[in-house]
N, C-alpha and C. Protein backbone atom coordinates (compact mmCIF):
# COMPACT_ATOMS: atom_id res chain seq x y z
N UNK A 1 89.05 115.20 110.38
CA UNK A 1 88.94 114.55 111.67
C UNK A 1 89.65 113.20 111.60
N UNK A 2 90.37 112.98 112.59
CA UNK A 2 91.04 111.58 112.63
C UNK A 2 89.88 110.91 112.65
N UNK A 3 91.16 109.30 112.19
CA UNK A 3 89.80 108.11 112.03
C UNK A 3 90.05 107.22 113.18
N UNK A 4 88.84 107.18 113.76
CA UNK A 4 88.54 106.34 115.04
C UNK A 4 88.53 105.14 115.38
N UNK A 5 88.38 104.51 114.06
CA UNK A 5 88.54 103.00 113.75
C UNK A 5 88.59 102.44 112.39
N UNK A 6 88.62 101.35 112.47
CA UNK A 6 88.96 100.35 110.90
C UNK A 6 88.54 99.40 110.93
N UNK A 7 88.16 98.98 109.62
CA UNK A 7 87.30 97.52 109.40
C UNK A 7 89.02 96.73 109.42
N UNK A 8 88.89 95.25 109.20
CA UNK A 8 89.66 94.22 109.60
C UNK A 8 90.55 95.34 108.44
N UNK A 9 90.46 95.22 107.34
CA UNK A 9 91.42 94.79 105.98
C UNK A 9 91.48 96.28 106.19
N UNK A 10 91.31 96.99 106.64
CA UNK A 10 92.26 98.51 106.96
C UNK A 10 93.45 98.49 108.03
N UNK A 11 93.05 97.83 109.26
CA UNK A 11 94.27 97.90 109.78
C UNK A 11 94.94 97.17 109.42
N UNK A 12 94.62 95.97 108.76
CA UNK A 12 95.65 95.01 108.46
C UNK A 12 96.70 95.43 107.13
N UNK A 13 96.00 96.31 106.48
CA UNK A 13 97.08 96.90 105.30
C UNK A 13 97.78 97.75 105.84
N UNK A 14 97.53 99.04 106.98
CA UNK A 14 98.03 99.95 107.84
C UNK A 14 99.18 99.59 108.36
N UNK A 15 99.05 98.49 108.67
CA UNK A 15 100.19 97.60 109.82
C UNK A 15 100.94 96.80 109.05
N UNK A 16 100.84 96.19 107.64
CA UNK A 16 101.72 95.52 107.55
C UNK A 16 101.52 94.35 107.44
N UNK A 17 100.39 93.65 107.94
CA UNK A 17 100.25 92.32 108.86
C UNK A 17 98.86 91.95 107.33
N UNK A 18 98.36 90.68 107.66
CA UNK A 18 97.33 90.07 106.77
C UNK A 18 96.28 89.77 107.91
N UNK A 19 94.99 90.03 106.88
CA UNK A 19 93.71 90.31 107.60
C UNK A 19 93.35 88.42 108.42
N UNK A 20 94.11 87.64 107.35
CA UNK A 20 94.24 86.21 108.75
C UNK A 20 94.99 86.33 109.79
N UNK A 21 95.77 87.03 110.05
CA UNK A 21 96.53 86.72 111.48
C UNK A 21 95.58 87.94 112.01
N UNK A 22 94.83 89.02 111.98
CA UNK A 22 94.01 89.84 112.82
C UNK A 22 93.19 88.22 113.02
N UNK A 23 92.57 87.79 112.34
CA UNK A 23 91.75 86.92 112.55
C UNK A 23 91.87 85.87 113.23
N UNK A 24 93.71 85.27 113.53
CA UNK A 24 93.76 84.46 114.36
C UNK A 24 93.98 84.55 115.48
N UNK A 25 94.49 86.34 115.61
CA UNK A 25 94.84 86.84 117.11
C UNK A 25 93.43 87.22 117.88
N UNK A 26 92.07 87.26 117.30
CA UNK A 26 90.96 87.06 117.91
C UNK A 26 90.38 86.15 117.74
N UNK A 27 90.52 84.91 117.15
CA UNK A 27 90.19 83.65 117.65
C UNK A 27 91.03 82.64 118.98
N UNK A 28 92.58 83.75 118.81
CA UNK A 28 93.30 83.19 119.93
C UNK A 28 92.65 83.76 121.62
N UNK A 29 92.00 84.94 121.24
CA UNK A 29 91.99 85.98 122.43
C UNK A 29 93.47 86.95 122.51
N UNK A 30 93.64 86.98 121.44
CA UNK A 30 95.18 88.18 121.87
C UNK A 30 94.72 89.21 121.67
N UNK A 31 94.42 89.86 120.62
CA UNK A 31 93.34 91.29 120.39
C UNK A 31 91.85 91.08 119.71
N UNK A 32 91.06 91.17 120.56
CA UNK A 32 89.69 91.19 120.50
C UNK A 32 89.22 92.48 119.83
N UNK A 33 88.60 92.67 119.08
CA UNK A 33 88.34 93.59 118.80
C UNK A 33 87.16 94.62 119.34
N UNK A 34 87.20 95.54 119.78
CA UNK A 34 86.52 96.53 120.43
C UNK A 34 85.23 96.51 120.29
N UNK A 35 85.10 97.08 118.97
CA UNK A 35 83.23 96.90 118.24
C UNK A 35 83.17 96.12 116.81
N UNK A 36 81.89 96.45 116.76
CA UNK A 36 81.43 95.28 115.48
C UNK A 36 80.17 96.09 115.31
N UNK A 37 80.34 95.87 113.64
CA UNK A 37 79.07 96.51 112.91
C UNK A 37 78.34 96.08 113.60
N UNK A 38 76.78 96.80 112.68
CA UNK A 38 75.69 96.28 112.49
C UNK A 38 75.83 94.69 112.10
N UNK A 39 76.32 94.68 111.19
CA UNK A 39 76.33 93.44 110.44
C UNK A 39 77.47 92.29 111.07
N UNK A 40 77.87 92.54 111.98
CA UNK A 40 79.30 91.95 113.12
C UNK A 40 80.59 91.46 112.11
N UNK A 41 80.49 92.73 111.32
CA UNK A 41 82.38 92.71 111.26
C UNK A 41 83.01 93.43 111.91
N UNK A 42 84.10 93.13 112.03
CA UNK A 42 85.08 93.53 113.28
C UNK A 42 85.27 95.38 112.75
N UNK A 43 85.53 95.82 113.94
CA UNK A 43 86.08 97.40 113.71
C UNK A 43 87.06 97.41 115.02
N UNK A 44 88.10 98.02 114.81
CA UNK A 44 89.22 98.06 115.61
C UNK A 44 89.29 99.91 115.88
N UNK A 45 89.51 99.83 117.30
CA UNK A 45 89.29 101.30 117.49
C UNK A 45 91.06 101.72 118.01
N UNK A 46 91.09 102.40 118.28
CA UNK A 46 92.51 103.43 118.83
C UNK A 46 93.28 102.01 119.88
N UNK A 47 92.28 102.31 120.42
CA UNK A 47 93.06 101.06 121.75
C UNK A 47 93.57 100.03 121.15
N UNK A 48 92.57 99.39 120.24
CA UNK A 48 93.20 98.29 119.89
C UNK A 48 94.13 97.89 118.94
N UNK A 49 94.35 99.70 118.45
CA UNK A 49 95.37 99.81 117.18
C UNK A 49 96.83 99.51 118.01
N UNK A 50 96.50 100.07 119.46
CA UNK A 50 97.54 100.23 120.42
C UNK A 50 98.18 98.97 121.03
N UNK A 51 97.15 98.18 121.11
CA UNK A 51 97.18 96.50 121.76
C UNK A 51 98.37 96.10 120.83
N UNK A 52 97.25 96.22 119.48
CA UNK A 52 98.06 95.63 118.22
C UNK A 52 99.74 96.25 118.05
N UNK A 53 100.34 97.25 118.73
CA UNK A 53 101.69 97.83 118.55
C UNK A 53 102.39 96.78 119.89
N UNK A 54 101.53 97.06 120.45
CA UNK A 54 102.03 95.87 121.30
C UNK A 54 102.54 94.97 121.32
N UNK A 55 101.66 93.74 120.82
CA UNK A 55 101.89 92.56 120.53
C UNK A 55 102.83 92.42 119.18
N UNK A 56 102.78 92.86 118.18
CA UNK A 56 104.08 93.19 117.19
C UNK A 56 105.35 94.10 117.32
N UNK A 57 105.50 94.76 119.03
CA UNK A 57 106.90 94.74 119.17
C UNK A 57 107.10 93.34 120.70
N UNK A 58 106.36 93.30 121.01
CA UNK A 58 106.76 92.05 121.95
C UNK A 58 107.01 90.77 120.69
N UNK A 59 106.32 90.26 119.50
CA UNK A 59 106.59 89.67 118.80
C UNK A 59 108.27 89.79 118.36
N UNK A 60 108.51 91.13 117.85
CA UNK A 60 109.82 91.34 117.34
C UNK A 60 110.93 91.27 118.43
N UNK A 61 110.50 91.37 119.78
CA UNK A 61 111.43 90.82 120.80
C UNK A 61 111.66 89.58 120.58
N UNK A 62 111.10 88.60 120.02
CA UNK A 62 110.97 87.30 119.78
C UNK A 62 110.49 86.50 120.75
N UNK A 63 109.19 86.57 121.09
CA UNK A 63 108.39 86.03 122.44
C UNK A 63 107.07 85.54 121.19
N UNK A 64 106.67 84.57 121.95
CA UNK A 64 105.53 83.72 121.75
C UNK A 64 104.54 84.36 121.66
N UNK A 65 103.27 83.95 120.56
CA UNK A 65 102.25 84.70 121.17
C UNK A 65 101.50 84.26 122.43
N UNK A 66 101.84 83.22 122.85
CA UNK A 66 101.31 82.29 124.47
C UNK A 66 101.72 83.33 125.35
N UNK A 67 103.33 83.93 124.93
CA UNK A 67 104.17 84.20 126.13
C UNK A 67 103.39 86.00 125.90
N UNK A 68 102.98 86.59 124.84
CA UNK A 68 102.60 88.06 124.68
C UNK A 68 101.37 87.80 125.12
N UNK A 69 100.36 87.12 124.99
CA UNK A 69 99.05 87.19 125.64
C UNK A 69 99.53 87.15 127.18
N UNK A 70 100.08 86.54 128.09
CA UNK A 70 100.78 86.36 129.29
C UNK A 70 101.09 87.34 129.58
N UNK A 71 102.28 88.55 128.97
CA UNK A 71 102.72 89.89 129.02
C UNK A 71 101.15 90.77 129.41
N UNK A 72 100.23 91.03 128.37
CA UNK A 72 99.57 91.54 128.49
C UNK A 72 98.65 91.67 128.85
N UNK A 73 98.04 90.14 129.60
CA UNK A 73 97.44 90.47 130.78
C UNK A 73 97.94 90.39 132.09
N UNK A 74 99.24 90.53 132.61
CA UNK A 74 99.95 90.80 133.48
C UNK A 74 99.66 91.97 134.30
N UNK A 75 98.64 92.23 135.39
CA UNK A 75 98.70 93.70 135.81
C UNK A 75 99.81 94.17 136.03
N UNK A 76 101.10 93.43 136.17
CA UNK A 76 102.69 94.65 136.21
C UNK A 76 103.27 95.15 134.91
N UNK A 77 102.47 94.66 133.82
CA UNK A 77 103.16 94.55 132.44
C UNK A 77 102.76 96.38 132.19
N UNK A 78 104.25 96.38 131.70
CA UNK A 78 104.48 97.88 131.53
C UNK A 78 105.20 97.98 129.98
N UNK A 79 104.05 98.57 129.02
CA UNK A 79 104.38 98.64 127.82
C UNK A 79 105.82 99.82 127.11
N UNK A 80 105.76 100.12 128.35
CA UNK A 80 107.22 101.59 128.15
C UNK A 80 108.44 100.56 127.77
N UNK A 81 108.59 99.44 128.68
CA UNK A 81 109.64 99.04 128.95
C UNK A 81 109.89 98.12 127.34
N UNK A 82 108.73 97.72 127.01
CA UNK A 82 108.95 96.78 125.61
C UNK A 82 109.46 98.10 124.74
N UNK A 83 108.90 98.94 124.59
CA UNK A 83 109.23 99.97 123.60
C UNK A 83 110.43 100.73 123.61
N UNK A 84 110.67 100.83 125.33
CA UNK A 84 112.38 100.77 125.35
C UNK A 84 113.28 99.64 125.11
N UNK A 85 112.69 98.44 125.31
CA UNK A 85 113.74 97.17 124.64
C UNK A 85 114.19 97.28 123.45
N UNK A 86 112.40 97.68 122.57
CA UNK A 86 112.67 97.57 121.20
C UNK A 86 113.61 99.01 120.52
N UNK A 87 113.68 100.05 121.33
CA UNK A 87 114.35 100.87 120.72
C UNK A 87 116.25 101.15 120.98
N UNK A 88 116.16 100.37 122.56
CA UNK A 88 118.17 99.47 122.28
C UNK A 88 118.31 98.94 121.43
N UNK A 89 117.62 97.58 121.28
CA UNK A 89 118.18 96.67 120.22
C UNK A 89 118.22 98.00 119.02
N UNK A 90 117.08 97.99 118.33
CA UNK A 90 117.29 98.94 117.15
C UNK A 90 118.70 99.83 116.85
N UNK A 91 118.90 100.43 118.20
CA UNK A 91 119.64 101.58 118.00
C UNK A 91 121.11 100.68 118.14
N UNK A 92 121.03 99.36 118.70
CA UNK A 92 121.84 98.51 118.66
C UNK A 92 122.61 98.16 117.47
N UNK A 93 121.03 97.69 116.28
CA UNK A 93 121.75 97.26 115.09
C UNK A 93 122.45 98.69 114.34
N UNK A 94 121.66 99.16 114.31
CA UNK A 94 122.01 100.94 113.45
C UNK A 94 123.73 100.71 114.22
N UNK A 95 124.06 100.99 115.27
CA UNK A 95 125.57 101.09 115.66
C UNK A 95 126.17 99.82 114.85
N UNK A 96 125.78 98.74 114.99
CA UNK A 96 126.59 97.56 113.76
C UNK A 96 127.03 97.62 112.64
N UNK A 97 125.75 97.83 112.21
CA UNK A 97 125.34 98.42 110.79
C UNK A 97 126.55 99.96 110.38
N UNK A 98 126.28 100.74 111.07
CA UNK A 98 127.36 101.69 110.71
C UNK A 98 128.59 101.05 110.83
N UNK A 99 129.19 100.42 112.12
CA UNK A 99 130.65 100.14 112.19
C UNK A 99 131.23 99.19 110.81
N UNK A 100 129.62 98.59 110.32
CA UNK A 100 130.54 97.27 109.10
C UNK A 100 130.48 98.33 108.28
N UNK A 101 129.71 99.51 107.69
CA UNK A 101 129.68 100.09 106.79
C UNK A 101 131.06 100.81 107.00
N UNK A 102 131.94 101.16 107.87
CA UNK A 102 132.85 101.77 108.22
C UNK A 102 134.22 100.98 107.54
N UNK A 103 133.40 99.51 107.99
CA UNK A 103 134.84 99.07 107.89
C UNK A 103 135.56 98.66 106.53
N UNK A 104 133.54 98.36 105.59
CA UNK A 104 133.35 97.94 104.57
C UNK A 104 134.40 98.93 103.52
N UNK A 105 133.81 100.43 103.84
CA UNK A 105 134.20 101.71 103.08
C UNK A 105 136.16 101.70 103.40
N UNK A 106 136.82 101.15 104.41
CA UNK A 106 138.03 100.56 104.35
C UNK A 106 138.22 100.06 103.45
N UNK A 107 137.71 99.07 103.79
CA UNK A 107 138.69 97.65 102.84
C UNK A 107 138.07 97.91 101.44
N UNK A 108 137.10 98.66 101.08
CA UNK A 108 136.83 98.63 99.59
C UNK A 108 138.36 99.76 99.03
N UNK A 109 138.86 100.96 100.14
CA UNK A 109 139.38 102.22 99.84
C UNK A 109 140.92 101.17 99.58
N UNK A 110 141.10 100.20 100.45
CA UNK A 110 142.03 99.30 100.66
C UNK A 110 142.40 99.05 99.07
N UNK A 111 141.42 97.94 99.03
CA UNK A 111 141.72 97.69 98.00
C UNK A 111 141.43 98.04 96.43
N UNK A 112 140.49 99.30 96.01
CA UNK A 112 140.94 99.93 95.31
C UNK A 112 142.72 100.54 95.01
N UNK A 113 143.60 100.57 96.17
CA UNK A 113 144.61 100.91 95.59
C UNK A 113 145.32 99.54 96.03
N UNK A 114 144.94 98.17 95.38
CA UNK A 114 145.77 97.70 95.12
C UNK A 114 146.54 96.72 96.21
N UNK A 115 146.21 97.25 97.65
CA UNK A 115 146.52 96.95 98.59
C UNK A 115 146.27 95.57 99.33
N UNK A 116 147.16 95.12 100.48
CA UNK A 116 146.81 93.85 100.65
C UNK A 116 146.07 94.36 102.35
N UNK A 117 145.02 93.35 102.56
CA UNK A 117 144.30 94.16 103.93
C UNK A 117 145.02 93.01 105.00
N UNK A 118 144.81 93.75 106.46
CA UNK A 118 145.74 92.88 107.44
C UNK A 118 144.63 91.77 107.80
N UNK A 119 145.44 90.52 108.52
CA UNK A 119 144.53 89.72 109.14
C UNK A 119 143.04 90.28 110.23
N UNK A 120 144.46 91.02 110.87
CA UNK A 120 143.44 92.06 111.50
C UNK A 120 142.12 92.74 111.50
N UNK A 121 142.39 93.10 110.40
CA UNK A 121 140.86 94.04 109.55
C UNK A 121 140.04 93.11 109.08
N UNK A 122 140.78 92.24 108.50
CA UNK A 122 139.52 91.36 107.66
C UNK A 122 138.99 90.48 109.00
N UNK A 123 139.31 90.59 110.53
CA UNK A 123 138.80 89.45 110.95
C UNK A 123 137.73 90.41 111.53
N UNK A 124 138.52 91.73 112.05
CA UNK A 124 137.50 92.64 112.75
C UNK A 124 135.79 92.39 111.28
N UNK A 125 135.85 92.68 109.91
CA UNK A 125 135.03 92.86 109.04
C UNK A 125 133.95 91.33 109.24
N UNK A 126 134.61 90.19 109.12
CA UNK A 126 134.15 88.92 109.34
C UNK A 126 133.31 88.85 110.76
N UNK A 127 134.13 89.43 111.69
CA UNK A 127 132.99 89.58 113.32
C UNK A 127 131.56 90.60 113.14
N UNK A 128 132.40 92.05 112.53
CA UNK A 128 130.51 92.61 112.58
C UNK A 128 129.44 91.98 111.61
N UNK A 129 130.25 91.63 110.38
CA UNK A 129 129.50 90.55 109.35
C UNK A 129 128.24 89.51 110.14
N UNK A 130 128.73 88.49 110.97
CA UNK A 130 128.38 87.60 111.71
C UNK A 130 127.77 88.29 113.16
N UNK A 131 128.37 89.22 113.81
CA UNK A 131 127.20 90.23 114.51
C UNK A 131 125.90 90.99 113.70
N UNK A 132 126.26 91.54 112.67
CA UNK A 132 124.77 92.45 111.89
C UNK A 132 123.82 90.72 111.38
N UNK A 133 124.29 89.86 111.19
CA UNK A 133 123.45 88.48 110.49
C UNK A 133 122.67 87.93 111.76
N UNK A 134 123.67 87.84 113.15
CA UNK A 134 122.89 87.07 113.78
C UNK A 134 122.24 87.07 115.76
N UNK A 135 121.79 88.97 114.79
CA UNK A 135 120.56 89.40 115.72
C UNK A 135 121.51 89.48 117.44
N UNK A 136 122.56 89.90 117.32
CA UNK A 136 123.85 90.17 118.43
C UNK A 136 123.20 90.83 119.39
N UNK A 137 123.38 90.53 120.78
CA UNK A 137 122.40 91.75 121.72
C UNK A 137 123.46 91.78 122.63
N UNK A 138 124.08 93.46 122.91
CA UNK A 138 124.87 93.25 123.91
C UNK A 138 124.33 92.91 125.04
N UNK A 139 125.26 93.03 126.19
CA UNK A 139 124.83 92.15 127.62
C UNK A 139 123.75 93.00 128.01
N UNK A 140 124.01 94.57 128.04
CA UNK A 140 122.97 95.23 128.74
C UNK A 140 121.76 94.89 127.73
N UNK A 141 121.54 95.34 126.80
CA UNK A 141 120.16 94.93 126.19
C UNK A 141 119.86 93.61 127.12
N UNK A 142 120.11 92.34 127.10
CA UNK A 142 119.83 91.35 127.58
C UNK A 142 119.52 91.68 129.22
N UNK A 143 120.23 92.57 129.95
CA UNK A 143 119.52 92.85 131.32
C UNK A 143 118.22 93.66 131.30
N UNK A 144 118.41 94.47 130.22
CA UNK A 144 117.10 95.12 130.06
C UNK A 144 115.94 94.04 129.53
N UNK A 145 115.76 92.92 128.50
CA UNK A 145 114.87 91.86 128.65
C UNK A 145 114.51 91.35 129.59
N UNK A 146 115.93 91.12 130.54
CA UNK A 146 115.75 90.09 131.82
C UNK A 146 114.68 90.98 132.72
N UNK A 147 114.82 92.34 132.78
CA UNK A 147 113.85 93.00 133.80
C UNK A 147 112.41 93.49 132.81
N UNK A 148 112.29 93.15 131.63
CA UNK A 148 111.25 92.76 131.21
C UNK A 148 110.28 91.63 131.63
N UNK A 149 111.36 90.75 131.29
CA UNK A 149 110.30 89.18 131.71
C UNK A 149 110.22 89.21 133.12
N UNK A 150 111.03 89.84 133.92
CA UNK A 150 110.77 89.60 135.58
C UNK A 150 109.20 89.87 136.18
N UNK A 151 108.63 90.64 135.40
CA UNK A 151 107.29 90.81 135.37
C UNK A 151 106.39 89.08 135.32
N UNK A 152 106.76 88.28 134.50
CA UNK A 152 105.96 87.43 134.45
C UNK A 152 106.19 86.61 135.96
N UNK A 153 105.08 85.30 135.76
CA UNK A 153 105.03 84.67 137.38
C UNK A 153 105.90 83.82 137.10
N UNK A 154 106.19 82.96 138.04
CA UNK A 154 107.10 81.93 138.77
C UNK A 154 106.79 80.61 137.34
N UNK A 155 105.72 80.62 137.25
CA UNK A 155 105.40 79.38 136.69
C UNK A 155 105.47 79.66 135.15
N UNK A 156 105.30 80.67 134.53
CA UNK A 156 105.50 81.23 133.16
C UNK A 156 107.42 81.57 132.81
N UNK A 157 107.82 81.68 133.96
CA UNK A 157 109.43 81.32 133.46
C UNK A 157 109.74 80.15 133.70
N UNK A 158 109.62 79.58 133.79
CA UNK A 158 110.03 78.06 133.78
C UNK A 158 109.53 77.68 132.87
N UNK A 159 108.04 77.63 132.35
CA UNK A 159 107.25 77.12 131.01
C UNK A 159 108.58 77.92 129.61
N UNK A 160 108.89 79.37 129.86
CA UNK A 160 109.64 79.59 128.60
C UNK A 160 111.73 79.21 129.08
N UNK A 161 111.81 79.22 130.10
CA UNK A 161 112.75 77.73 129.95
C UNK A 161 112.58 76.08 129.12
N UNK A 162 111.90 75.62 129.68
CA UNK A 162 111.52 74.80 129.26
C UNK A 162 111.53 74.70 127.40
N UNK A 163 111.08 75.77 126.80
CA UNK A 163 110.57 76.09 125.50
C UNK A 163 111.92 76.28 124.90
N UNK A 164 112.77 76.82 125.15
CA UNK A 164 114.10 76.94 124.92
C UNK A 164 114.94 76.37 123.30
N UNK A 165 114.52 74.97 123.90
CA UNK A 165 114.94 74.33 122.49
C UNK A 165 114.21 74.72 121.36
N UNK A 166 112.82 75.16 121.62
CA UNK A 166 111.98 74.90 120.45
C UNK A 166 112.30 76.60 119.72
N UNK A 167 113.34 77.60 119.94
CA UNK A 167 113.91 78.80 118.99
C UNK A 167 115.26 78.38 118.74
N UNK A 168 115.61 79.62 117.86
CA UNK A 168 116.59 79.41 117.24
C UNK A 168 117.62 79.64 117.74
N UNK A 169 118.77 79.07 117.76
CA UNK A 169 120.11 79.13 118.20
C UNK A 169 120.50 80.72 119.31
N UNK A 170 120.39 81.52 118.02
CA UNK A 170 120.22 83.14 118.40
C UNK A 170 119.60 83.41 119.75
N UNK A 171 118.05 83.57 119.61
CA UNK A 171 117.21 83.79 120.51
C UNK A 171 117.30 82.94 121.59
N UNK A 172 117.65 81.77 121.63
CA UNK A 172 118.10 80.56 122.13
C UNK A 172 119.43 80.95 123.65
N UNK A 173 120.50 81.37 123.02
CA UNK A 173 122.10 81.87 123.74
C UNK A 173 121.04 83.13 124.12
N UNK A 174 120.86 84.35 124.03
CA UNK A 174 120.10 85.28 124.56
C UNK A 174 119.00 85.34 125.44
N UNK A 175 118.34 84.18 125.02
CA UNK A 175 117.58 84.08 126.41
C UNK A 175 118.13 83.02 127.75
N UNK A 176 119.13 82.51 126.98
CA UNK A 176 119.94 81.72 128.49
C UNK A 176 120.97 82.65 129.34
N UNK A 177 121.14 83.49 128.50
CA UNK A 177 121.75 85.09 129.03
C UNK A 177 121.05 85.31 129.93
N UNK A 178 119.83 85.88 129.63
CA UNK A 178 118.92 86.09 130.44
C UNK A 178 118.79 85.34 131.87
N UNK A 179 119.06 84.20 132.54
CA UNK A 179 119.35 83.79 133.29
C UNK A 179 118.19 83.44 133.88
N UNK A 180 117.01 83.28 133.35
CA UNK A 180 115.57 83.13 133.79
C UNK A 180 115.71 81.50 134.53
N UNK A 181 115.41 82.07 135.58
CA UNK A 181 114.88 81.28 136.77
C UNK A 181 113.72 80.92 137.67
């Protein structure tokens, strides 16, 4: 019979994650946990295994946990659409990832015989290099975020405007893509 639930330090080995951040995402209010022993340790049931997929692919979108608690109590917030974000980008890098491996398996064939490689090639190799390093999202991925966050209110895009400076360069140019207004 499947298992219905987990004490803290089961899902937290399950997932990946450490049994303090379960602990700080229910002291934050991000996932509460369902039931509690006898003895009131936490037990996490199906749903909240589900919450929890949640909030660690809205995380890997690179959103706040301020801005994922916001997502998810949003009555328009539609968890399809994160799981389709997260599976462009993915299928995003995998296409990178192959083209440098493509180009890599060149210039190694290159120069095994000896050969000199063109400006050309080595600049094309140097661009996916610096695309696979730094988290590249084509435009459409970025319209598909933008009609992600369109879900949130008036006053929660402007608060993650505002926030802007405080990520990294990357996430930074991508969410000014985004054009959030």
């Amino acid at each position: 019979m499947p298992k219905t639930s987990w004490k803290i330090g089961e899902l937290a080995s399950q997932c990946g994650i450490t049994v303090r951040t379960l602990h700080h995402y229910h002291q934050i209010g991000l996932l509460v946990p369902s039931e509690f022993t006898d003895a009131g340790h936490r037990l996490y049931t199906k749903a909240d295994a589900t919450k929890l997929q949640q909030i660690l692919s809205l995380k890997q979108l690179g959103l706040s946990l301020e801005e994922i608690f916001n997502f998810l109590v949003n009555p328009n917030f539609d968890p399809i659409l994160v799981v389709q974000a997260q599976l462009d980008i993915i299928n995003e890098q995998i296409k990178l990832k192959e083209k440098l491996r493509d180009e890599l398996e060149q210039l190694h064939a290159i120069m095994s015989l000896n050969k000199n490689i063109s400006a050309d090639q080595l600049l094309k190799i140097l661009e996916l290099i610096r695309m696979n390093e730094s988290n590249y999202l084509k435009p459409e991925l970025i319209e598909k975020m933008r009609a992600l966050l369109e879900s949130l209110p008036e006053e929660k895009k402007l608060k993650m405007k505002k926030m802007l400076p405080l990520v990294n360069e990357t996430k930074k140019q991508a969410l000014q893509k985004m054009n959030l207004k």
